[in-house]
N, C-alpha and C. Protein backbone atom coordinates (compact mmCIF):
# COMPACT_ATOMS: atom_id res chain seq x y z
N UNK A 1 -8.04 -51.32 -5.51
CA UNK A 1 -8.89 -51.27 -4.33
C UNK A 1 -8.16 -50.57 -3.20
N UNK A 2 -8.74 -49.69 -2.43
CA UNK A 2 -8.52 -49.05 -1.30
C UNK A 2 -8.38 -50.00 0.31
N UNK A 3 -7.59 -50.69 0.61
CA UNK A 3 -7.11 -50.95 1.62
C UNK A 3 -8.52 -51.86 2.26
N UNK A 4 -8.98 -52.58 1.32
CA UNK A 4 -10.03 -53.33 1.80
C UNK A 4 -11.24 -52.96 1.40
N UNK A 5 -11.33 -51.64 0.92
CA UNK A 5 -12.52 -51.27 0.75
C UNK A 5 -13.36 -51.48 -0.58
N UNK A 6 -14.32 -51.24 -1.10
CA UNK A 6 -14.96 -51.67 -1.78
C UNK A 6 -14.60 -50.33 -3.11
N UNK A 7 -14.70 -50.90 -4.33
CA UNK A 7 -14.00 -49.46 -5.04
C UNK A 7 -15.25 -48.94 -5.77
N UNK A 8 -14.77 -47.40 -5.83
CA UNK A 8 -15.98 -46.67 -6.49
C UNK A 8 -15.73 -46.88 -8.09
N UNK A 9 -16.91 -47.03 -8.68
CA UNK A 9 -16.86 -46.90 -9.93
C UNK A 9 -17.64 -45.94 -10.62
N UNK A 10 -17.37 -45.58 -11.72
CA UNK A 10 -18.60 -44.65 -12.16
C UNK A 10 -19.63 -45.04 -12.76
N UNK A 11 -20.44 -44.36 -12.83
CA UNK A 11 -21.53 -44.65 -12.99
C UNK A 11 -22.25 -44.37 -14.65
N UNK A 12 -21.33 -43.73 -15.57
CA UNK A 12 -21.09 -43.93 -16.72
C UNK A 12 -20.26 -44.34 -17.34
N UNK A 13 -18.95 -44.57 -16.79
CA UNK A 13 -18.16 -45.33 -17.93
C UNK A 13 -18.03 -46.73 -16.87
N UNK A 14 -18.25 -46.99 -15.81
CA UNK A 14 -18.12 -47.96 -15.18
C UNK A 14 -16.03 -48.49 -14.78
N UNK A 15 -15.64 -47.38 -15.12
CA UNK A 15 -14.48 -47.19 -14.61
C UNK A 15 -14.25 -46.87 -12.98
N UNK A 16 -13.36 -47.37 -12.64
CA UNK A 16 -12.76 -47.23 -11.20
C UNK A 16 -11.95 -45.66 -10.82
N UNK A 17 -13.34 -45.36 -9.55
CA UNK A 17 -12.61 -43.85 -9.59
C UNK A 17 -11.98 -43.61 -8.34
N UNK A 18 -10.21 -42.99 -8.45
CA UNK A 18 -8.95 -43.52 -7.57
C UNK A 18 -8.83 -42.29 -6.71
N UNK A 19 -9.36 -41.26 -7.06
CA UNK A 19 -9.03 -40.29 -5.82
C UNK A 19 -10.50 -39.23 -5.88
N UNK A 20 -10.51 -38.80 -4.80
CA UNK A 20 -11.58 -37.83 -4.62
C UNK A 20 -11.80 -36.29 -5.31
N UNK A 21 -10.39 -36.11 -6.19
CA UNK A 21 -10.26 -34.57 -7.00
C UNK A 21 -11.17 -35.03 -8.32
N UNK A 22 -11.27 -36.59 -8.60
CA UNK A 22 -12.15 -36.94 -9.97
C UNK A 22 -13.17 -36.81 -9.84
N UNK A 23 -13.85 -37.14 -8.49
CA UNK A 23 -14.75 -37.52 -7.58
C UNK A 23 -16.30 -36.19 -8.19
N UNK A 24 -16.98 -36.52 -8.70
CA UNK A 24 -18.23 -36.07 -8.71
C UNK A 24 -19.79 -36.97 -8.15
N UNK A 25 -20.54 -36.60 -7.09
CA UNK A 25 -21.55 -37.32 -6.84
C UNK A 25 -22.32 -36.69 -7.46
N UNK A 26 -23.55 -37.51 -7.77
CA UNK A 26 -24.52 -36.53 -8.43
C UNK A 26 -26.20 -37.74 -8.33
N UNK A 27 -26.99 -37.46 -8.58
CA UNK A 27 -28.28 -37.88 -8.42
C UNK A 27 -28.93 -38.32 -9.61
N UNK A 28 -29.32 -40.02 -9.01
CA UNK A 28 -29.61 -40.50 -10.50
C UNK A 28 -30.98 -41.41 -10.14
N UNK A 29 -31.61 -41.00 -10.27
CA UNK A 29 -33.27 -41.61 -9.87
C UNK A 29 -33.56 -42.31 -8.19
N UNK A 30 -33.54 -40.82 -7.55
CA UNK A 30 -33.42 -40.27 -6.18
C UNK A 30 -31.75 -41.28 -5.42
N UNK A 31 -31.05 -41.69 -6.23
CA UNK A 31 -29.65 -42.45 -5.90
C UNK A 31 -28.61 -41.66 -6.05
N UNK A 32 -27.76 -41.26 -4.58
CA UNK A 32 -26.82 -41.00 -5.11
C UNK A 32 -25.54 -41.76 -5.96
N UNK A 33 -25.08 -41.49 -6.78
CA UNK A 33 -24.34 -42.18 -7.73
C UNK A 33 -23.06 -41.49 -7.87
N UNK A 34 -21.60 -42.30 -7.98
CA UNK A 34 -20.28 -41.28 -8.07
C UNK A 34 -20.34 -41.39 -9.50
N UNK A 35 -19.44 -40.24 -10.45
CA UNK A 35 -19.25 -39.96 -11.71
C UNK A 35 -17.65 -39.45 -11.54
N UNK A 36 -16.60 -39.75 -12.65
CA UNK A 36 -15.42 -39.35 -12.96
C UNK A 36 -16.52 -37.53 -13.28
N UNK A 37 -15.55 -36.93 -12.71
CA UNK A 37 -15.58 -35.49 -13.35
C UNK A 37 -16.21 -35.15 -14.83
N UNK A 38 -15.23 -35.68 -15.59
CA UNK A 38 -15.65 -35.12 -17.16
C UNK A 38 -16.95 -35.86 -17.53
N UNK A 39 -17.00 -37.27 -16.77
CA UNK A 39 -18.48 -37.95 -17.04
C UNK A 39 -19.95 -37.02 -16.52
N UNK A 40 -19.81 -36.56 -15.21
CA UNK A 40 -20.71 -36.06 -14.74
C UNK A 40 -21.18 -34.86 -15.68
N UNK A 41 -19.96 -34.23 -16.13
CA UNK A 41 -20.24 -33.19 -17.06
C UNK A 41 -20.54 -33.41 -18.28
N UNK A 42 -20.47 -34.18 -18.88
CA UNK A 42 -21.15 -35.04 -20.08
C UNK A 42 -22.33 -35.60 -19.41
N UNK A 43 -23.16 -35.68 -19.34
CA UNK A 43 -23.88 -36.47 -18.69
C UNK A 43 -25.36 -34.89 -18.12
N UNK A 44 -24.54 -33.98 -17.55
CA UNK A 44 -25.34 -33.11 -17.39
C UNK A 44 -25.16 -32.22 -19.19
N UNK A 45 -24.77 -32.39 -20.22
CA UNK A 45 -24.70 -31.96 -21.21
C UNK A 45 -25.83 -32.37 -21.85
N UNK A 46 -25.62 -34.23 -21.98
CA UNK A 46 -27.17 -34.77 -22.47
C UNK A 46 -28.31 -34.63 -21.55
N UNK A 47 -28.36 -34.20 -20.63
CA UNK A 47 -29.49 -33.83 -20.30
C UNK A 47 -30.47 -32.99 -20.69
N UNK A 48 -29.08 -31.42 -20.44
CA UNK A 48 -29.70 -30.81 -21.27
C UNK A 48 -30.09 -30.85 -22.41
N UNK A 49 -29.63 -31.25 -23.29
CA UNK A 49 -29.67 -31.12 -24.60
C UNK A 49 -31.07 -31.92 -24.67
N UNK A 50 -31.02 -33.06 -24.23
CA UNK A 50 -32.57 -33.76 -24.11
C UNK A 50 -33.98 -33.20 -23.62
N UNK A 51 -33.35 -32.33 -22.90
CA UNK A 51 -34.41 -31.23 -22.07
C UNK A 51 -35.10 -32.02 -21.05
N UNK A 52 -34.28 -32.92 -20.66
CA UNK A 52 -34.99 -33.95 -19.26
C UNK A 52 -35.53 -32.23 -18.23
N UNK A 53 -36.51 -32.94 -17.28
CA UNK A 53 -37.25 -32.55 -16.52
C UNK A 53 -36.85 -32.83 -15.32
N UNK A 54 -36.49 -33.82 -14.89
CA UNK A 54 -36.00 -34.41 -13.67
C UNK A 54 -34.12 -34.85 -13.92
N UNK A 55 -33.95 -33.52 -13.26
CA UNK A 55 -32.10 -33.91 -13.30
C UNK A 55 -31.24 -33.10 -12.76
N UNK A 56 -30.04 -33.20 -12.04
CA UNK A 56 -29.70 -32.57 -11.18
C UNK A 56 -28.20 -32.26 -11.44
N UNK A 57 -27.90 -31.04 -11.54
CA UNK A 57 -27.10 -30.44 -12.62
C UNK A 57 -25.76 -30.29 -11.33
N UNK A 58 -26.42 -30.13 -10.45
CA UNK A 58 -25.08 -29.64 -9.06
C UNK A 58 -24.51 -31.10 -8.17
N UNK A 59 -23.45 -31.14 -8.20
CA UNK A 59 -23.02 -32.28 -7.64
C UNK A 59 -22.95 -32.42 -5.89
N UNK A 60 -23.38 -33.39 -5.42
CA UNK A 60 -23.44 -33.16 -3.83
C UNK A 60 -22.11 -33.40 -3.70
N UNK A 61 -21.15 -33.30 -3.81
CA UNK A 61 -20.05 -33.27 -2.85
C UNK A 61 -19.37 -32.03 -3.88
N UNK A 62 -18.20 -31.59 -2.94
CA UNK A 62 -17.65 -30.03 -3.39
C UNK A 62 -17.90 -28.90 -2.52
N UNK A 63 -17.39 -27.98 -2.68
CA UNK A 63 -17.60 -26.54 -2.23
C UNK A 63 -18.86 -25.61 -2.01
N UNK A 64 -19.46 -25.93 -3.05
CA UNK A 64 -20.30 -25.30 -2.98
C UNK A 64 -21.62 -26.21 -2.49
N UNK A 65 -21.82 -27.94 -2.37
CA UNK A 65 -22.44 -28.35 -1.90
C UNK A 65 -22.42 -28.02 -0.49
N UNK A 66 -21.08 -27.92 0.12
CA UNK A 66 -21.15 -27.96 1.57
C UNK A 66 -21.73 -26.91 2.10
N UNK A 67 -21.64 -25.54 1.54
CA UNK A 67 -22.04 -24.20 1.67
C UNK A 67 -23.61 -24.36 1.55
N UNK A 68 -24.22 -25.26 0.80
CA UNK A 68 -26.28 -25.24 0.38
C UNK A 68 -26.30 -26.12 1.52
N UNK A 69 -25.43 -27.46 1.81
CA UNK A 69 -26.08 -27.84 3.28
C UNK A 69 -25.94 -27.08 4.60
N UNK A 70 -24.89 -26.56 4.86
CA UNK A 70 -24.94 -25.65 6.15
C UNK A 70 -26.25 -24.69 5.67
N UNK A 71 -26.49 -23.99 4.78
CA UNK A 71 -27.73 -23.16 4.70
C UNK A 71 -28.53 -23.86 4.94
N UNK A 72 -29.33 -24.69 4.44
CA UNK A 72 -30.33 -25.82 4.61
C UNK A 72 -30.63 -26.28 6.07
N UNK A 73 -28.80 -26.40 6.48
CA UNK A 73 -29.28 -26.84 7.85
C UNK A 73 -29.70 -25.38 9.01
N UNK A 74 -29.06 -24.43 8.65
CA UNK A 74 -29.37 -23.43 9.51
C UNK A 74 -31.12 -22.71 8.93
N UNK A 75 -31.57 -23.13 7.94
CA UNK A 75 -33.17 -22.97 7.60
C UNK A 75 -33.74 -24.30 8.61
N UNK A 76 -33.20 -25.06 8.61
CA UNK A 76 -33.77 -25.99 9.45
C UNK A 76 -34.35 -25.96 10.82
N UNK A 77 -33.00 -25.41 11.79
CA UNK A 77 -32.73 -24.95 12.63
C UNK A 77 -33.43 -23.37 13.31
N UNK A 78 -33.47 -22.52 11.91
CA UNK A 78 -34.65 -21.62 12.12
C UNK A 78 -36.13 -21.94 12.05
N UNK A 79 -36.16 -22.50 11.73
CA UNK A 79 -37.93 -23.36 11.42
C UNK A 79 -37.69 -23.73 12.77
N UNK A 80 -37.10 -24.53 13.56
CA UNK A 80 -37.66 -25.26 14.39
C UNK A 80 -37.93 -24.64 15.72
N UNK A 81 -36.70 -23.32 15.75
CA UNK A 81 -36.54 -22.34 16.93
C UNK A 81 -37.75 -21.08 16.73
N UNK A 82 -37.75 -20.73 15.50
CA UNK A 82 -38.22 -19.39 15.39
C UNK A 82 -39.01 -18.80 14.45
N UNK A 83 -39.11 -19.84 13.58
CA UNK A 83 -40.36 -19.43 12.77
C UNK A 83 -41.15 -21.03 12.74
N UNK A 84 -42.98 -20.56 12.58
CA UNK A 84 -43.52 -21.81 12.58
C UNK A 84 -44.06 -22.04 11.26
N UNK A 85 -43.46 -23.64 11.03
CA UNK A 85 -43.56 -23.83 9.48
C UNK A 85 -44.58 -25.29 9.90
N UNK A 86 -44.70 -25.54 8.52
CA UNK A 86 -45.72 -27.22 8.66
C UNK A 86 -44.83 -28.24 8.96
N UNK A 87 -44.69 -29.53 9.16
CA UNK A 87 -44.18 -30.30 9.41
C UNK A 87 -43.50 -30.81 7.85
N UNK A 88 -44.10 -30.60 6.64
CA UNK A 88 -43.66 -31.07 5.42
C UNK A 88 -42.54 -30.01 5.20
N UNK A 89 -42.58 -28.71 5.74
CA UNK A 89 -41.36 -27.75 5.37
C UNK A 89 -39.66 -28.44 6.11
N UNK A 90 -40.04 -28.99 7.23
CA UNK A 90 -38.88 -29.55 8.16
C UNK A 90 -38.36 -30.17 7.38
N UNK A 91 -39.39 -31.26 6.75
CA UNK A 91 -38.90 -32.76 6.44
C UNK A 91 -38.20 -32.14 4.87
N UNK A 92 -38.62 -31.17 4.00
CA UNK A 92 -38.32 -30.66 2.71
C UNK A 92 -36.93 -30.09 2.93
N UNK A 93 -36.68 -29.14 3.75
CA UNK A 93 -35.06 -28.74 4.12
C UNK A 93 -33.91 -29.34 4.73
N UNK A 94 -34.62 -31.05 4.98
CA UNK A 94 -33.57 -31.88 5.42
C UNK A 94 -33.16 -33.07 4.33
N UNK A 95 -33.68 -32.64 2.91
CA UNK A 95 -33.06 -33.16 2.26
C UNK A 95 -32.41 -33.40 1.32
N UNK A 96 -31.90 -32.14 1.21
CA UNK A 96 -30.45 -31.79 0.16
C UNK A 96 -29.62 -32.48 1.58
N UNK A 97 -29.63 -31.47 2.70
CA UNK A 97 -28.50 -32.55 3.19
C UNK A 97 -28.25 -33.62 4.00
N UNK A 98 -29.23 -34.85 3.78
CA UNK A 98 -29.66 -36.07 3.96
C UNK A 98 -28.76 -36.38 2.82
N UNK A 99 -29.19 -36.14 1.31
CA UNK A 99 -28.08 -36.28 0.35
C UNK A 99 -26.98 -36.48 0.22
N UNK A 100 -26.14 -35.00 0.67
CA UNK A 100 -25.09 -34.79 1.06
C UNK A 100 -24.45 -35.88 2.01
N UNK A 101 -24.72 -36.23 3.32
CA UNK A 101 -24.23 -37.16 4.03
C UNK A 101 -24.83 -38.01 3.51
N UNK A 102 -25.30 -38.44 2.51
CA UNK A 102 -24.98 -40.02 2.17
C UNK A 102 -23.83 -39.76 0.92
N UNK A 103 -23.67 -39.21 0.59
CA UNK A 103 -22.36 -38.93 -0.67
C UNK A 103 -21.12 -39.40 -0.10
N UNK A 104 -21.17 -38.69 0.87
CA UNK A 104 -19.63 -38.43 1.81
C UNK A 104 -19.80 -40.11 2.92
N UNK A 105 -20.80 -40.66 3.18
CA UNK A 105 -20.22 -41.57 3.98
C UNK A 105 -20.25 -43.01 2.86
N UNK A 106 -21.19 -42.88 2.31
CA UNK A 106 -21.25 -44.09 1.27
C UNK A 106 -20.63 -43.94 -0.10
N UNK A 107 -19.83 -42.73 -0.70
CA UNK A 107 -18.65 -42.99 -1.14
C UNK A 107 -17.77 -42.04 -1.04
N UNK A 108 -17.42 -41.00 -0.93
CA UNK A 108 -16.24 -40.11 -0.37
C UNK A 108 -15.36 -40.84 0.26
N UNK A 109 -15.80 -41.45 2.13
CA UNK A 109 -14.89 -41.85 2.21
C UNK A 109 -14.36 -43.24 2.06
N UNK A 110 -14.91 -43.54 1.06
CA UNK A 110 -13.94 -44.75 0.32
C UNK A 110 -12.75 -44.31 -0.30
N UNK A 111 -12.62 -43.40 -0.94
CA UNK A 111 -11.39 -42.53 -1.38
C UNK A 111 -10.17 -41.81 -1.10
N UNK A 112 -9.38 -42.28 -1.52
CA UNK A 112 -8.12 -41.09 -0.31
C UNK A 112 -8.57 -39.57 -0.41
N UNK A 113 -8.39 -38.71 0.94
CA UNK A 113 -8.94 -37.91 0.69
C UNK A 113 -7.68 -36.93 -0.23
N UNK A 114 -8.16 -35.74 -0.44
CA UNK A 114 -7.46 -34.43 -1.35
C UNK A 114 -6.76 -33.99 -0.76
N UNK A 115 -5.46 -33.93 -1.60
CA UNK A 115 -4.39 -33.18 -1.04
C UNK A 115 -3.99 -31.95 -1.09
């Protein structure tokens, strides 16, 4: 356990996950959920292979998540300044990263961060 804190486990092997480089979030029936690395990637393997319909192959936390929420948020930000969209377009581009900040505050930083 982390200095009081509550410990992440995964969400397929139900193992305890100790640092944030293992660290995969990913989306599991609109929940974000943490996964050890190689789990998440197993996991998006049977999916495919199952040919699920509903499943989400990109993990919200990482590099390249942070890069789709700043976009998201600057589509946001253009909708609201400069182009006129419906009210369902606002609420639709605020939630990949609604996602995102729940990854990072409800388990990221439970984790030491990366060194």
């Amino acid at each position: 356990m982390n200095m009081g804190k509550k410990a992440v486990v995964c969400n397929r092997c139900n193992k305890e996950i100790t640092d944030r480089n293992d660290l995969m979030t990913g989306n599991v029936k609109m929940t974000v959920r943490p996964f050890h690395e190689k789990c998440f990637k197993k996991r998006v393997e049977e999916k495919k292979e199952r040919a699920s319909m509903f499943f989400d192959a990109m993990p919200f936390n990482g590099r390249y998540a942070n890069i789709m929420t700043v976009i998201f948020l600057l589509l946001f930000v253009a909708f609201l300044t400069f182009i006129e969209v419906p009210g369902i377009a606002l609420v639709l581009v605020l939630i990949y990263p609604i996602y995102r900040f729940i990854s990072w505050i409800a388990i990221e930083l439970r984790l030491p961060s990366k060194s």
